[in-house]
Structures are given as C-alpha cells and as structure tokens.
PDB file of N, CA and C in Angstrom:
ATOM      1  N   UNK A   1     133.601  31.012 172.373  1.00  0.00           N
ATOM      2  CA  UNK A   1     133.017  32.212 171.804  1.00  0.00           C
ATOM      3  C   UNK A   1     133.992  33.367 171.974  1.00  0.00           C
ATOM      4  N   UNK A   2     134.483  34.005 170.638  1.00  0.00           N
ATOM      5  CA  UNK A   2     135.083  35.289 170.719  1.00  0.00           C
ATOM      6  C   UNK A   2     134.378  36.460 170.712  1.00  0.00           C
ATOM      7  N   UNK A   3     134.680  37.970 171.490  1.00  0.00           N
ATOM      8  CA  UNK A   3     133.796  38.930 171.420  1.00  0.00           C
ATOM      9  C   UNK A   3     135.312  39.763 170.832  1.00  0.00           C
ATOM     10  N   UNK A   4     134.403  40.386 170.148  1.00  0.00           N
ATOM     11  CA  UNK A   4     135.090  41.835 169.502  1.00  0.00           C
ATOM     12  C   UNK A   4     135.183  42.574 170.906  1.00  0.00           C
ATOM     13  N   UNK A   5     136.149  43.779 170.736  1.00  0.00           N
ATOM     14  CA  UNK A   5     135.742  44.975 171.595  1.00  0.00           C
ATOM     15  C   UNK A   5     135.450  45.655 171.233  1.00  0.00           C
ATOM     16  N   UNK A   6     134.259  46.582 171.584  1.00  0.00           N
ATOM     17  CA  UNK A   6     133.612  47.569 171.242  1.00  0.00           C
ATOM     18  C   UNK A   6     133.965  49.344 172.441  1.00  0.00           C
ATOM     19  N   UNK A   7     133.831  50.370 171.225  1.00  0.00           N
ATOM     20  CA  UNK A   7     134.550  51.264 172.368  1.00  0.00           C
ATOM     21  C   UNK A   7     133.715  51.698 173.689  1.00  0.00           C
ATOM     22  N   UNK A   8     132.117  51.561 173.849  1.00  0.00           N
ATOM     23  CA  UNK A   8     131.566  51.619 175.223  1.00  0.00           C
ATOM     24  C   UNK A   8     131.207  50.365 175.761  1.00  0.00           C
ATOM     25  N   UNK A   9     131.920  49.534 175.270  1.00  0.00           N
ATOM     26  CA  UNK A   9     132.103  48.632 176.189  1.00  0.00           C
ATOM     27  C   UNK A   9     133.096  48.092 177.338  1.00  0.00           C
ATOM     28  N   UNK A  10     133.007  47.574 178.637  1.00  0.00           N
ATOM     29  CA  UNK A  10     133.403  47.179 179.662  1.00  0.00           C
ATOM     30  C   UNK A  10     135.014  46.410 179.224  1.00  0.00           C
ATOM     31  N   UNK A  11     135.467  45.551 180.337  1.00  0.00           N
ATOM     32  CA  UNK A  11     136.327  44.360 179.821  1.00  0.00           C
ATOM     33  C   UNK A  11     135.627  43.855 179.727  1.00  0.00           C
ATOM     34  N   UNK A  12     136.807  42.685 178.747  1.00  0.00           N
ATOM     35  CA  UNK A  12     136.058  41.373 178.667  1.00  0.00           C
ATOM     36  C   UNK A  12     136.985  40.665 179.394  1.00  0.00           C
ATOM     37  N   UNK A  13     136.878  39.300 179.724  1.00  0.00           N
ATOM     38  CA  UNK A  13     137.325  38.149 180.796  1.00  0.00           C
ATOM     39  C   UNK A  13     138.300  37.569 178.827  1.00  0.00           C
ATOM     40  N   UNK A  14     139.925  37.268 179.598  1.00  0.00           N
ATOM     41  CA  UNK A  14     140.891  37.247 179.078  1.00  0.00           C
ATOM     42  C   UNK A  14     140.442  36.122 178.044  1.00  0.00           C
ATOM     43  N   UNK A  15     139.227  34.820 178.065  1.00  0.00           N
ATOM     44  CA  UNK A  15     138.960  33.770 177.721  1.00  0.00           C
ATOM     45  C   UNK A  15     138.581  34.040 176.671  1.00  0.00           C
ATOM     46  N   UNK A  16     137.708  35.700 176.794  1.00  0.00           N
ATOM     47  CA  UNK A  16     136.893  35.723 175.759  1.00  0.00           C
ATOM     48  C   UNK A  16     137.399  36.866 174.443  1.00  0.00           C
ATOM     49  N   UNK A  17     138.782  37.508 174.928  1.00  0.00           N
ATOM     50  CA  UNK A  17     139.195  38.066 173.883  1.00  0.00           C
ATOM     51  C   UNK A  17     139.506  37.632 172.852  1.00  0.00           C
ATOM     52  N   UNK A  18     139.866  38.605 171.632  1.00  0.00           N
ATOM     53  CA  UNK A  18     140.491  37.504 170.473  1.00  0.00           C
ATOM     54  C   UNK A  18     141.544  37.494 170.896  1.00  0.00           C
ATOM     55  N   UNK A  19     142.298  36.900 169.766  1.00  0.00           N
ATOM     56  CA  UNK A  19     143.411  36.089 169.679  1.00  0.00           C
ATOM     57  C   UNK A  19     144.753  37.169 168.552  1.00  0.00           C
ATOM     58  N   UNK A  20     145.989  37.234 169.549  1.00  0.00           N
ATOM     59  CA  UNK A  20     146.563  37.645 168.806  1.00  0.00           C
ATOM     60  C   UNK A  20     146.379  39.515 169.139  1.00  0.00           C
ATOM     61  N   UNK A  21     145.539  40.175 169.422  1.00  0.00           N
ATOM     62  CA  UNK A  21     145.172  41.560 169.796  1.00  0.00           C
ATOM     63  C   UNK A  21     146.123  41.825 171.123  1.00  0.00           C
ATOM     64  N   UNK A  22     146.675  42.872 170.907  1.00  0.00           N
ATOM     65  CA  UNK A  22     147.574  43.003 172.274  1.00  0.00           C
ATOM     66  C   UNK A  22     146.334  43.814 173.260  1.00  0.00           C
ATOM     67  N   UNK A  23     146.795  43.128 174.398  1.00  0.00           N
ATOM     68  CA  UNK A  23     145.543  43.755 175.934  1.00  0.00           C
ATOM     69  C   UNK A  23     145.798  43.936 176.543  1.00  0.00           C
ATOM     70  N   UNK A  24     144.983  44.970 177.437  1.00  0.00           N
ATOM     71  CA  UNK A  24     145.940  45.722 178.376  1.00  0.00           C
ATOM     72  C   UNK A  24     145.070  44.867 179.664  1.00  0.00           C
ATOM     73  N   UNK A  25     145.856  44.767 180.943  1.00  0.00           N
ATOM     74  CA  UNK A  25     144.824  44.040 181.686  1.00  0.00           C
ATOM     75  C   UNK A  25     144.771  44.854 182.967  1.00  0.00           C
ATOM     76  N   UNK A  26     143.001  44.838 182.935  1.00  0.00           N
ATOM     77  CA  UNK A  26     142.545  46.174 183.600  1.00  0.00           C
ATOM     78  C   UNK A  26     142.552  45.442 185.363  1.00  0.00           C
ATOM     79  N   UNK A  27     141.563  44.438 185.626  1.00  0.00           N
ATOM     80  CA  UNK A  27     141.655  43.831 186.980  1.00  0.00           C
ATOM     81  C   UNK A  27     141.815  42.513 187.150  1.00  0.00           C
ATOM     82  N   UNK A  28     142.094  41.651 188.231  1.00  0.00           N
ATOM     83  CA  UNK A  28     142.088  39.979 188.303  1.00  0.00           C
ATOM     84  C   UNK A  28     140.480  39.856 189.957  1.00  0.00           C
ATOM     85  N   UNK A  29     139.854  38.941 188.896  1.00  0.00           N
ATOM     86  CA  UNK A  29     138.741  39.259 189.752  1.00  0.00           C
ATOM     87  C   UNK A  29     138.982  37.608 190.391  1.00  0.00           C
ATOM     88  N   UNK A  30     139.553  37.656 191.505  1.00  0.00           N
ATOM     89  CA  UNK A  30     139.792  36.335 192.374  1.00  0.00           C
ATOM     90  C   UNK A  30     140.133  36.763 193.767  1.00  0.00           C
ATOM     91  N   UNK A  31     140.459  35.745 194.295  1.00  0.00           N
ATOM     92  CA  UNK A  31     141.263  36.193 196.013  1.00  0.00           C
ATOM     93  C   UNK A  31     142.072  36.423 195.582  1.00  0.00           C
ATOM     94  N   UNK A  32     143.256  36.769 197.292  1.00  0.00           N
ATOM     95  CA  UNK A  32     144.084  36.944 196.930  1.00  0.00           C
ATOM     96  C   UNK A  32     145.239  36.086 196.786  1.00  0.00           C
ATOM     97  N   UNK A  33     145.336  35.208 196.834  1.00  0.00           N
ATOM     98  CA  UNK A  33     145.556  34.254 196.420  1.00  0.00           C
ATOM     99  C   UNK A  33     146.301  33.976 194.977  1.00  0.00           C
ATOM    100  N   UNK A  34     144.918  34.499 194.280  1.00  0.00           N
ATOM    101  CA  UNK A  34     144.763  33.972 193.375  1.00  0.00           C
ATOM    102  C   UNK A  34     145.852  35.104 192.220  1.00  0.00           C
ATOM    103  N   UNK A  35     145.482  36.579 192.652  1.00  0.00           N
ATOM    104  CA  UNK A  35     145.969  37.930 192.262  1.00  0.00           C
ATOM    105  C   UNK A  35     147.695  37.835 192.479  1.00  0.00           C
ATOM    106  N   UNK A  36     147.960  36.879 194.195  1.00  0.00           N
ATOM    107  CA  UNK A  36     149.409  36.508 194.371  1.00  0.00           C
ATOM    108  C   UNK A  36     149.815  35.883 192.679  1.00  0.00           C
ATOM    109  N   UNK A  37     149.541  35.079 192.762  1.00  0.00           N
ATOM    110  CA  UNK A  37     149.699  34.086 191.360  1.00  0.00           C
ATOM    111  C   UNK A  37     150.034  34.840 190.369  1.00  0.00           C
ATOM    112  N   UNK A  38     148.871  35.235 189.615  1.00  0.00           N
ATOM    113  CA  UNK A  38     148.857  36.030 188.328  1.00  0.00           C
ATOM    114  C   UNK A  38     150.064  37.051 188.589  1.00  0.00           C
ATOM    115  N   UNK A  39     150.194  38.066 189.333  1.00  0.00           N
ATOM    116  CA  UNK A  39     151.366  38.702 189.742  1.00  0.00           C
ATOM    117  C   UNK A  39     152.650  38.258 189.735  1.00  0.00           C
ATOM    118  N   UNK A  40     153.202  37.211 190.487  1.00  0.00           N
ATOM    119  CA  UNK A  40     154.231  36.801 190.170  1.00  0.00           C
ATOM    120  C   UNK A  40     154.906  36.195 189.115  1.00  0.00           C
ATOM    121  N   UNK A  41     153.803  35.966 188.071  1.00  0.00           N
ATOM    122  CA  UNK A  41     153.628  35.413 186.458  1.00  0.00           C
ATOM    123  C   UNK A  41     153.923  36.971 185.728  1.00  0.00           C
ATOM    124  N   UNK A  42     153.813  38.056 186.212  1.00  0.00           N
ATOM    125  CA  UNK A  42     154.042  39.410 185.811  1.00  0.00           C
ATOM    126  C   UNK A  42     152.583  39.818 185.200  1.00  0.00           C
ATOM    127  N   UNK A  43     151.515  39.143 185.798  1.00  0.00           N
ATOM    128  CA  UNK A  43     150.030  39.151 185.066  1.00  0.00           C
ATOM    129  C   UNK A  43     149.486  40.272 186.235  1.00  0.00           C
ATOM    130  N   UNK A  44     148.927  41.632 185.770  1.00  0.00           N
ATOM    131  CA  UNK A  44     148.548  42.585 187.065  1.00  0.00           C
ATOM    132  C   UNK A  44     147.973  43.620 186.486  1.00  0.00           C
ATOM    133  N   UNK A  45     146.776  44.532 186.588  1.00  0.00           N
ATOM    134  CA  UNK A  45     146.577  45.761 186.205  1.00  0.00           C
ATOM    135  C   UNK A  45     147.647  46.524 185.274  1.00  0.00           C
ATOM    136  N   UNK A  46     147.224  47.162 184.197  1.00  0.00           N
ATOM    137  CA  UNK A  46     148.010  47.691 183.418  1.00  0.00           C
ATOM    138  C   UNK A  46     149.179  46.975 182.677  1.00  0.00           C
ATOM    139  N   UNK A  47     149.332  45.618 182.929  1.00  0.00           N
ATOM    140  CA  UNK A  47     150.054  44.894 182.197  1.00  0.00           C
ATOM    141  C   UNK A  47     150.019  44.734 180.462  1.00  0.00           C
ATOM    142  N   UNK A  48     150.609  44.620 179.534  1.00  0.00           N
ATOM    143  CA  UNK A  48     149.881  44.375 178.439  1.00  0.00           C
ATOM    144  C   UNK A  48     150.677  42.831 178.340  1.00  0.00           C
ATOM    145  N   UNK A  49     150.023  42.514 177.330  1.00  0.00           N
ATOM    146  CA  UNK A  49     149.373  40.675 177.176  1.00  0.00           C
ATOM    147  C   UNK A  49     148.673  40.179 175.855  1.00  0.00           C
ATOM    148  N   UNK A  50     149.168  39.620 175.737  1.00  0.00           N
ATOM    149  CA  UNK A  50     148.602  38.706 173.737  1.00  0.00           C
ATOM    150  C   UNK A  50     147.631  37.618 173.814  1.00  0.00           C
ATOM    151  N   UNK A  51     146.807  37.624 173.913  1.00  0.00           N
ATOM    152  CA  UNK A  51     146.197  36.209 173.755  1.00  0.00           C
ATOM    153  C   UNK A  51     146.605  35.057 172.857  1.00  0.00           C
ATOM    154  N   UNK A  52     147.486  34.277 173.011  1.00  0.00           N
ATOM    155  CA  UNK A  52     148.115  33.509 171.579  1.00  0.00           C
ATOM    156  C   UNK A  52     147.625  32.595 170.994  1.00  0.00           C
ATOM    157  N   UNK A  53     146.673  31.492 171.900  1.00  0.00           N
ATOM    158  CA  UNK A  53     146.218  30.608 171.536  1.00  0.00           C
ATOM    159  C   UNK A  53     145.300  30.309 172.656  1.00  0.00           C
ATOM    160  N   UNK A  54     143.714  29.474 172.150  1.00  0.00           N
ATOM    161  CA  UNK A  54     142.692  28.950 172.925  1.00  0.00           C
ATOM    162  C   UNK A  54     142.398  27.478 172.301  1.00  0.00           C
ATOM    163  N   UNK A  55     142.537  26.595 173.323  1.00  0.00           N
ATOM    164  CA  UNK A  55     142.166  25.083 173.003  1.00  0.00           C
ATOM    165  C   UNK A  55     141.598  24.687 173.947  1.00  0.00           C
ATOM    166  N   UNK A  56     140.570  24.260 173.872  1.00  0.00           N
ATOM    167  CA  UNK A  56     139.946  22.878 174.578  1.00  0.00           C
ATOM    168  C   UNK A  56     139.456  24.145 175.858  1.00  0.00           C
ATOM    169  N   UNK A  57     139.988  23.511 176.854  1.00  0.00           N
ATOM    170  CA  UNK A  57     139.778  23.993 178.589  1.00  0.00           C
ATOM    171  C   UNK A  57     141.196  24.988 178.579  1.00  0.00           C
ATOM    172  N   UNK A  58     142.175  25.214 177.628  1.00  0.00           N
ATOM    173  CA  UNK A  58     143.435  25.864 178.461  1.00  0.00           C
ATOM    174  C   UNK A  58     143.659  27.415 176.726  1.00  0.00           C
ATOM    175  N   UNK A  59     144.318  28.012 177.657  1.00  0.00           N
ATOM    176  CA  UNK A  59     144.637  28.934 176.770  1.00  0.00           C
ATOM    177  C   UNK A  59     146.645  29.366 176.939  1.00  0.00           C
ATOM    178  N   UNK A  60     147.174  30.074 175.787  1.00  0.00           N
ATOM    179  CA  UNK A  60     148.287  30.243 175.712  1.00  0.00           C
ATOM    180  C   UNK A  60     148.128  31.956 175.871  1.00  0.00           C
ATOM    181  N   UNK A  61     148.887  32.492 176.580  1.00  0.00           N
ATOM    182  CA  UNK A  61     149.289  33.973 176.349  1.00  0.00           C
ATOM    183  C   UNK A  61     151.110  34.676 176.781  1.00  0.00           C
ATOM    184  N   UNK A  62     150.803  35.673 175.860  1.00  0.00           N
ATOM    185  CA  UNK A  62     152.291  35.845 175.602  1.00  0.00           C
ATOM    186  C   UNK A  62     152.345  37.476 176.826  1.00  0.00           C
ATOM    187  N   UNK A  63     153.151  37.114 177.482  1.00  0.00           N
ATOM    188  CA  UNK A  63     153.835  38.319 178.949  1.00  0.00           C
ATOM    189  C   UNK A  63     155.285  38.844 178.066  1.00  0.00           C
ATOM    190  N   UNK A  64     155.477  39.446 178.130  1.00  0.00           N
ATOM    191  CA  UNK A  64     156.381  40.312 178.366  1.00  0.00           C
ATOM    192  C   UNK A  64     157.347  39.398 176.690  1.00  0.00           C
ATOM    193  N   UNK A  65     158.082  38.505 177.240  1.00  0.00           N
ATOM    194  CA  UNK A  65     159.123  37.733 176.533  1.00  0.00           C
ATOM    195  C   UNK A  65     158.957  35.975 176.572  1.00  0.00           C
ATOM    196  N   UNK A  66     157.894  36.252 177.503  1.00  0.00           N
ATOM    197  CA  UNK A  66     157.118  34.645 178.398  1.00  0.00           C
ATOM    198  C   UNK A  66     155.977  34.108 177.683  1.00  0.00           C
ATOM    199  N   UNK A  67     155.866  32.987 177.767  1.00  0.00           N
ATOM    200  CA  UNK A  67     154.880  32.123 177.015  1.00  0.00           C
ATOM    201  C   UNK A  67     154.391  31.491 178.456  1.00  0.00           C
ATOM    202  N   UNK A  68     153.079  31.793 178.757  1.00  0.00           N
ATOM    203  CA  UNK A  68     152.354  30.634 179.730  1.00  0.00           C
ATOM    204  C   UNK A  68     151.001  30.080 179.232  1.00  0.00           C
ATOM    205  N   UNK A  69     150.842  28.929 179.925  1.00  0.00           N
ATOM    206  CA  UNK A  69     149.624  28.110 179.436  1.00  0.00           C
ATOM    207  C   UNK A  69     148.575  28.080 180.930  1.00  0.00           C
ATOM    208  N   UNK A  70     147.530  28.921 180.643  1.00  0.00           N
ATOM    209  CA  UNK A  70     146.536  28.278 182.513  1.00  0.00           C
ATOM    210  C   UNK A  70     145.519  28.010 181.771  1.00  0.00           C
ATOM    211  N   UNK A  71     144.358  27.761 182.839  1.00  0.00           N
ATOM    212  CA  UNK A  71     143.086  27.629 182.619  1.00  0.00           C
ATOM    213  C   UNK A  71     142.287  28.423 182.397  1.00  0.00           C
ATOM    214  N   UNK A  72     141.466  28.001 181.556  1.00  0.00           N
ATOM    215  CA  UNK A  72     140.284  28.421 181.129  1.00  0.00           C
ATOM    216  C   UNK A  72     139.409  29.458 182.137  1.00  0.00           C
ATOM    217  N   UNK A  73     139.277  28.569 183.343  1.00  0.00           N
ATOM    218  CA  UNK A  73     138.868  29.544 184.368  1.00  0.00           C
ATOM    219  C   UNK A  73     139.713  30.048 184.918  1.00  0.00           C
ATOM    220  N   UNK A  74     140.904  30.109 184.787  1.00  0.00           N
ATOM    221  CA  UNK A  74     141.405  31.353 185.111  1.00  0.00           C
ATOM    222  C   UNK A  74     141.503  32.543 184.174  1.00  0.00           C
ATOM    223  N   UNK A  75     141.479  32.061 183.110  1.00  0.00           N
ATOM    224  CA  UNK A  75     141.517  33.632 182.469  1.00  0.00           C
ATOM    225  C   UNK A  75     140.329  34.053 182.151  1.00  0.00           C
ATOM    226  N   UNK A  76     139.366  33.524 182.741  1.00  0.00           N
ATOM    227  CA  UNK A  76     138.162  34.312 182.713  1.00  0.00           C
ATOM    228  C   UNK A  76     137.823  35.312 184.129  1.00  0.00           C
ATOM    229  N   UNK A  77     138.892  34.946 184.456  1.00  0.00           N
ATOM    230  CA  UNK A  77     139.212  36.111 186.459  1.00  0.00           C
ATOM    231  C   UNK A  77     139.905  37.054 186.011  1.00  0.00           C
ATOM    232  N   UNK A  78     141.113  36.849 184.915  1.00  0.00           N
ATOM    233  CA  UNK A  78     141.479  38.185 183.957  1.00  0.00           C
ATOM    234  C   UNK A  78     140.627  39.240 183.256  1.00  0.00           C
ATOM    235  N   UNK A  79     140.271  40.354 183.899  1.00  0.00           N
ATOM    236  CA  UNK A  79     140.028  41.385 183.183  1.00  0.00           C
ATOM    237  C   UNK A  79     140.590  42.397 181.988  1.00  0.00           C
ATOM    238  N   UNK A  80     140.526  42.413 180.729  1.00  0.00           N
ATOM    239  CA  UNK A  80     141.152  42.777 180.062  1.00  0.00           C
ATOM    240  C   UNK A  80     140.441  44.309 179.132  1.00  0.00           C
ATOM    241  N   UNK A  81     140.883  44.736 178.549  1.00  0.00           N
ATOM    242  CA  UNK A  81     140.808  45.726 177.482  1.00  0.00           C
ATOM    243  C   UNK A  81     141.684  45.846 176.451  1.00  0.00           C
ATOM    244  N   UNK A  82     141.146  46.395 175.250  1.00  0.00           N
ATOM    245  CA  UNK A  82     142.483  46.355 173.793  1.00  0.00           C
ATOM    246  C   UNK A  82     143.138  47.678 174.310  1.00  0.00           C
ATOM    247  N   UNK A  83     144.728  47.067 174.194  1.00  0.00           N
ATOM    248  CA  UNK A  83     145.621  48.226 174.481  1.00  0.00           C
ATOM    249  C   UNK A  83     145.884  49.124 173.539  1.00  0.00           C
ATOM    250  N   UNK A  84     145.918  50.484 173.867  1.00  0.00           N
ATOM    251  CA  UNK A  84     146.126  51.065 172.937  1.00  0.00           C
ATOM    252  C   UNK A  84     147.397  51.166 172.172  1.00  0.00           C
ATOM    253  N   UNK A  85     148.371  50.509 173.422  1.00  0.00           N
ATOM    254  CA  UNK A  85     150.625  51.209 172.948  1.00  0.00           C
ATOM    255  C   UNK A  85     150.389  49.448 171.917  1.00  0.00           C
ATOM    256  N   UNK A  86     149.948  48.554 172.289  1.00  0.00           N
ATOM    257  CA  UNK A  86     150.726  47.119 171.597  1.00  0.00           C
ATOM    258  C   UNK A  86     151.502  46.608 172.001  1.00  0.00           C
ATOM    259  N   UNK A  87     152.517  47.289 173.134  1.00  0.00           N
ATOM    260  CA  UNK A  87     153.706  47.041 173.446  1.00  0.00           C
ATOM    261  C   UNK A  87     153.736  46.203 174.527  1.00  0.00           C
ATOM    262  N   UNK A  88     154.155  44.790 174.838  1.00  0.00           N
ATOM    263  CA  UNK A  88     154.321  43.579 175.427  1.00  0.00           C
ATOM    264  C   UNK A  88     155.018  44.023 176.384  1.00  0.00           C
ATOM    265  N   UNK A  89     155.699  45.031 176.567  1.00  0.00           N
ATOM    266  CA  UNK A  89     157.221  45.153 177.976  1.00  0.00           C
ATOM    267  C   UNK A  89     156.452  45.773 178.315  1.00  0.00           C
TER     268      UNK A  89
END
C-alpha cells in the first residue's frame, strides 16, 4: 500500500512512501543499534533519499550516489517526509 503525502500530515514509514519522490528523512525509530546501521549507510535525520523500487519483502532506495536494498521492516523504522530541495547530496 502506497500513501500520498498530505501537508498536515505526520511521516510516513519509508515502506509506505511512493516511489521515485525525493524524502527527506525525519527519524529512525529502532535501537541503537539499529540507527548505528542506517547511519553508516549515510541513512539519518535530514538526509534526503528516493524510494526507487518496492518488491515482495525488500525495497531499493537511492542515498546520495548509492543504491541499497534492506528490508521491508526496516524501512518501515525509517521516518520520512517529501523533501522540499529534491536534492540527493
């Protein structure tokens, strides 16, 4: 299921954005652990981020110049919002 964003609305969890919309990513709702991870992937508050592709259990998103593939439940621990710049760096 894809959700639009709407402007009084919250984030949405990275799973459920569309596809292709550049996003800005607001929090990572996990341990820390988990926040280590996404971070060193360059995935962190205020980051912007593409959703590129959703299949099955895994999704594709585009960082910076980077292509990664995680899980499903993980990018639903991604907090996101539509960015306003577009800009991937």
């Amino acid at each position: 299921m894809t959700m639009a964003f709407h402007p009084d609305l919250k984030a949405l969890p990275l799973a459920m954005a569309p596809l292709g919309v550049a996003l800005t990513v607001q929090s990572l709702s996990g341990c820390a652990d988990f926040s280590a991870r996404m971070l060193a992937m360059g995935i962190g508050p205020g980051r912007v981020i593409r959703l590129m592709q959703r299949e099955g259990c895994h999704v594709v998103l585009a960082v910076g110049d980077s292509r990664f593939g995680i899980g499903r439940g993980v990018a639903q621990k991604i907090l996101v919002i539509e960015s306003r710049t577009g800009d991937l760096k």
